[in-house]
Structure formats: C-alpha cells, structure tokens
Protein backbone atom coordinates (compact mmCIF):
# COMPACT_ATOMS: atom_id res chain seq x y z
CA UNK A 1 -28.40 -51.90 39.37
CA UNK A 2 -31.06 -49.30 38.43
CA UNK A 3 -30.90 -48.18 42.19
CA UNK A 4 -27.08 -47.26 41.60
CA UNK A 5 -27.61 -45.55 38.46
CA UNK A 6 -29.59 -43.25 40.50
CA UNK A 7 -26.82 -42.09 43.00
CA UNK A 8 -24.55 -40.93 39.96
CA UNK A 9 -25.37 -38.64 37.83
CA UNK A 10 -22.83 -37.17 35.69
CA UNK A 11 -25.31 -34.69 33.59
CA UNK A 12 -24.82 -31.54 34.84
CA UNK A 13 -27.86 -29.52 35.67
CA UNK A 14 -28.40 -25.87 36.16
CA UNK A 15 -28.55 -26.14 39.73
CA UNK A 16 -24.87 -27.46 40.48
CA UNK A 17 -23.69 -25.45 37.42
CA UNK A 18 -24.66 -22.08 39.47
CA UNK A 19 -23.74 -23.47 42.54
CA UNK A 20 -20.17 -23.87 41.30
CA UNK A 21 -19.78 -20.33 39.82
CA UNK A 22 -21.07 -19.28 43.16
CA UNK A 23 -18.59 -21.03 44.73
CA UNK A 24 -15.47 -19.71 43.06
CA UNK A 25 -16.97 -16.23 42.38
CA UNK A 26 -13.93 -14.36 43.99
CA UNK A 27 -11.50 -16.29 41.81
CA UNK A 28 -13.41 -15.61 38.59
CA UNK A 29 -13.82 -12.09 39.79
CA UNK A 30 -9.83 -11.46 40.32
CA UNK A 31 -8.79 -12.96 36.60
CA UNK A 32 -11.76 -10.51 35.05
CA UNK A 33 -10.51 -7.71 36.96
CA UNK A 34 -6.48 -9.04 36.24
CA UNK A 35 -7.36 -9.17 32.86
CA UNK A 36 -9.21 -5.95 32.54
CA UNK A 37 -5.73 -3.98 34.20
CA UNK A 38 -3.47 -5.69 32.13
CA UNK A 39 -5.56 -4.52 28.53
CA UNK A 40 -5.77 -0.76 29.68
CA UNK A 41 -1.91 -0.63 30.33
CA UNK A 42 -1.45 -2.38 26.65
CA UNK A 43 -3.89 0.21 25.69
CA UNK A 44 -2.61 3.12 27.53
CA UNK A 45 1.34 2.61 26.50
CA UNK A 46 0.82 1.08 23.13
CA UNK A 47 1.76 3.80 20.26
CA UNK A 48 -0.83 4.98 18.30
CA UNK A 49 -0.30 4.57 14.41
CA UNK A 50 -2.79 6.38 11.63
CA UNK A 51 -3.17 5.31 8.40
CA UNK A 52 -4.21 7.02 4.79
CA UNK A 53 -5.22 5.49 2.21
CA UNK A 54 -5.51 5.99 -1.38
CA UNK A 55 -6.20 4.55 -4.89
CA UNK A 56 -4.32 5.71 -8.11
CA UNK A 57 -5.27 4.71 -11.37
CA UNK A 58 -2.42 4.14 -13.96
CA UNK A 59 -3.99 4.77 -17.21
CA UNK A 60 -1.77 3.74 -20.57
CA UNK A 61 -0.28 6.62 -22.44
CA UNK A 62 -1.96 6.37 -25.59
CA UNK A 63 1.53 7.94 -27.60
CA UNK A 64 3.74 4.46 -26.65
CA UNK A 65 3.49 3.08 -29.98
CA UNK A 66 2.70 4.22 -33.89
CA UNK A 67 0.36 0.81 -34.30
CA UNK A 68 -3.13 1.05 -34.56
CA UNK A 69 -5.37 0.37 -31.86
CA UNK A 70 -6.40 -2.72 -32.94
CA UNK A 71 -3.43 -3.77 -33.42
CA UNK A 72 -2.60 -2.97 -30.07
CA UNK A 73 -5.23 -4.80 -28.51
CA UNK A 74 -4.43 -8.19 -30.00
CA UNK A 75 -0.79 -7.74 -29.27
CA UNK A 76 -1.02 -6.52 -25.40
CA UNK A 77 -1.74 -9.14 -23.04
CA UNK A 78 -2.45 -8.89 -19.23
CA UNK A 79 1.33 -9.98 -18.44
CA UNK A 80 2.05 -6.76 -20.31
CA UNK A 81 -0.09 -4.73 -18.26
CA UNK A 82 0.51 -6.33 -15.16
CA UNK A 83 4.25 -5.72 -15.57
CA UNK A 84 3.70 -2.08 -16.73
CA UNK A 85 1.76 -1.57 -13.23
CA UNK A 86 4.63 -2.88 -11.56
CA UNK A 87 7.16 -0.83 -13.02
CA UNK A 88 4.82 2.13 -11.91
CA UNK A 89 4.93 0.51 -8.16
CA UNK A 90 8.21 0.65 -8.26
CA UNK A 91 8.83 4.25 -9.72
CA UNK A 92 6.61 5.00 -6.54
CA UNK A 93 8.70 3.50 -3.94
CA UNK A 94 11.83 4.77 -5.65
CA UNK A 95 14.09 6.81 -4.03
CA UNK A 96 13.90 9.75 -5.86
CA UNK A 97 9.92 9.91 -5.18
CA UNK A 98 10.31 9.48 -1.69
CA UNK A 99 13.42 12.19 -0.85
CA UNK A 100 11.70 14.55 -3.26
CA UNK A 101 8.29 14.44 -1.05
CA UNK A 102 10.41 14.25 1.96
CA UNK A 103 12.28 17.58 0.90
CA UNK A 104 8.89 18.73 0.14
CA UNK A 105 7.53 18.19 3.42
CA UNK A 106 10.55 19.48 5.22
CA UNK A 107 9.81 22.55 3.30
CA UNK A 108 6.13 23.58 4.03
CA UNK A 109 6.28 21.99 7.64
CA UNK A 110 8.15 23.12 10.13
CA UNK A 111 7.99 20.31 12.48
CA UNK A 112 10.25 18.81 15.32
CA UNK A 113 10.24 15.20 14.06
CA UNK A 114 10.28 14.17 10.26
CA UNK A 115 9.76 10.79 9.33
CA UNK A 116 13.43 9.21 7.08
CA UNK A 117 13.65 7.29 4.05
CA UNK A 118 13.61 4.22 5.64
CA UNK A 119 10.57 5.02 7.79
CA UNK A 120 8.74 6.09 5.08
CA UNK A 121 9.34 3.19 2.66
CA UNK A 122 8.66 0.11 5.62
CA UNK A 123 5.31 1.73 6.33
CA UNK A 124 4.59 2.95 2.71
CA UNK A 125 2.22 -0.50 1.32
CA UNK A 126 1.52 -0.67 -2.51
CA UNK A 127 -0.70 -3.14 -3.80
CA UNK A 128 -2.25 -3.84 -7.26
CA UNK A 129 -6.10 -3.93 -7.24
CA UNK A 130 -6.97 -4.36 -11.28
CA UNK A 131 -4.92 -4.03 -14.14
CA UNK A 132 -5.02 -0.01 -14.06
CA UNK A 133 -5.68 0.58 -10.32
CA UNK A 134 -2.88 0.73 -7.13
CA UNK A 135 -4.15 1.14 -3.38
CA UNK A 136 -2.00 2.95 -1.63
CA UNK A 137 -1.51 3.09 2.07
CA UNK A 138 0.82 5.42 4.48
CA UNK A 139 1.20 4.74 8.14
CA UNK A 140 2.44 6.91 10.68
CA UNK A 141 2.54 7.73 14.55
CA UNK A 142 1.74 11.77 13.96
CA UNK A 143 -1.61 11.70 13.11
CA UNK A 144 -1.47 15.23 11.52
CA UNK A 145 1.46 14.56 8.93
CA UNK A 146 0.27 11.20 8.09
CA UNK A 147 -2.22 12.27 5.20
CA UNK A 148 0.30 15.13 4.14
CA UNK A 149 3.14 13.04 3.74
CA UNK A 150 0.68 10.63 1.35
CA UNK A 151 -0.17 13.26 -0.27
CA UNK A 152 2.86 14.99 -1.31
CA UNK A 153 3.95 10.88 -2.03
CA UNK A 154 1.12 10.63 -4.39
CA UNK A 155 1.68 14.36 -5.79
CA UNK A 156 5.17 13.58 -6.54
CA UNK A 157 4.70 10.23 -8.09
CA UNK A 158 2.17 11.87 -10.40
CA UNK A 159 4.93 14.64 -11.70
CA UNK A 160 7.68 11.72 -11.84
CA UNK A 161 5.97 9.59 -14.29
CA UNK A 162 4.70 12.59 -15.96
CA UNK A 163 8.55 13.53 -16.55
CA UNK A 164 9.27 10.23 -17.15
CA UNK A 165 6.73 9.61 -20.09
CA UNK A 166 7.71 13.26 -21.19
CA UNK A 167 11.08 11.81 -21.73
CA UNK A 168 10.25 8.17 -23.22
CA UNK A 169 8.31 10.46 -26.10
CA UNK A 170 10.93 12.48 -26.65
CA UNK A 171 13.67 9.72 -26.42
CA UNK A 172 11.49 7.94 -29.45
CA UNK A 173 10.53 11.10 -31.34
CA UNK A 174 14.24 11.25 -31.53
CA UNK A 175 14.94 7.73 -32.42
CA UNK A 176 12.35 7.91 -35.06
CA UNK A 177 14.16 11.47 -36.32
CA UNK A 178 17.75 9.85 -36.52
CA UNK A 179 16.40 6.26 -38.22
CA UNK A 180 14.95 8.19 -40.31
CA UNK A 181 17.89 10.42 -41.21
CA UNK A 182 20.13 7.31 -41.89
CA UNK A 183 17.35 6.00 -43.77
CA UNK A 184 17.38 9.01 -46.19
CA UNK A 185 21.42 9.18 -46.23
CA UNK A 186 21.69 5.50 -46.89
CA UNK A 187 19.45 6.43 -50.06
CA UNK A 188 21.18 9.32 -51.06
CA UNK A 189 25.00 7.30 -50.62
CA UNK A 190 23.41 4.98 -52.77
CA UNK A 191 23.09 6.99 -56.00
C-alpha cells in the first residue's frame, strides 16, 4: 500500500510545473500577443475625454433675515442648509446658466464644433462635499475648451446668484417698505 502511494503523486512540484509551461509556450505566447493587439486597437480608437474640476463654496448671505445671529443659529438646522445648497446646484445646472456660458463661449471662441445644451448638462457632475462646499466637474472630448467652458460655467453661476440674491433683497426691502406702509395707514384710518 505504501509502495502505491509512491507511484502517484498529485503535489505538483516545480519541475512538472515548468515542464508544462514549456510545453504549451506557443499557445500562451499567441493569447499574450492576442490580447496585447486587441488593447492597443481599444486604445487607439477609443475617444479621448478631459475632465476639469472645481470646488465652489456657497457661503450664506448674511442680509436673508432681520434676526439676530443667535437667533439664527438655533433656528437653522443642517436640513436647511443642505436644501439651500441644493437649490444653488440646481440654479447651476439651470438653463439659463448653461445657454448664457454657451453664448459666452460662442462669443470669444471661434471654433468649428461647440458643445449643446444637452451635451453640456449629461457631462456637467455636481456634487455636495460639506454643507457650504460643491465639486464641480466638466467633461469633454476637446481638450482645449474643456477648462474654458467650466470656467465661463462657474463665472456665470457666480453672476446668476449674485443677481439672484440682488433681487431676493430688494424683493424684501420692498415687502418690508409696503407692510410697513399699511401698517402706518391702518393707524392713521383708525383715528
């Protein structure tokens, strides 16, 4: 019984290990050299796409409510913030953002190819690191307009919400004005 043990062995050792590799070298050889072709024709006809990145940070306008700071503090909770953030993500992908840095682009670039609304916004990615802080990313086949374009993106967002709290302060500066002018006629029809 110990004598048949002998005759079988089914550990591999190094010898018959090399002698097999040996033996089907060529075969080996042709799927490496297969395999090798088929990558550098993925490589060579695959388009190329570039991608900028960048990180805005959404601070609070200080002039969105009369309450005191303190106040403020106790009543604002993330949720609020979080949802404030949002609303900026979305007044970034909006359509007015995008066609105005389009236009923008079309303007100081004369180029053959421009990117459309719809190209822009499926490769446009907006995502919210923090409670204050949006990474944005822009990618692109023309490796020269693909930081432009993100630029002008980011440049435009930047004058949008400017406008945009511009007008909120002046819509509630004029609330304020009229509740306060039927506040003083309601105590003057009094009398």
């Amino acid at each position: 019984m110990l004598r048949e043990k002998r005759l079988v062995n089914d550990e591999p050792d190094l010898v018959s290990v090399i002698s097999v590799l040996f033996d089907n070298f060529n075969f080996i050889f042709s799927i490496f050299l297969s395999s090798i072709l088929v990558i550098g024709i993925y490589y060579l006809s695959a388009t190329r796409f570039y991608q900028s990145n960048s990180l805005l940070e959404i601070k609070e306008s200080n002039s969105s409510t009369y309450l005191p700071r303190s106040l403020t503090r106790e009543i604002s909770s993330g949720a609020s913030q979080l949802d404030t953030l949002k609303a900026e993500i979305e007044i970034y992908r909006s359509n007015d953002t995008i066609l105005d840095a389009l236009e923008n682009f079309k303007k100081l670039y004369k180029a053959n190819s421009f990117p459309s609304l719809d190209d822009i916004r499926s490769n446009l990615s907006l995502q919210s690191k923090s409670n204050s802080l949006v990474s944005v990313s822009y990618t692109f086949t023309n490796k020269e307009h693909t930081p432009i374009i993100l630029k002008l993106l980011n440049e435009e967002f930047i004058k949008d919400r400017s406008t945009h709290t511009a007008c909120s302060d002046q819509c509630r500066y004029s609330c304020n004005n009229y509740t306060n002018y039927k506040r003083y006629q309601r105590m003057l029809t009094f009398k």
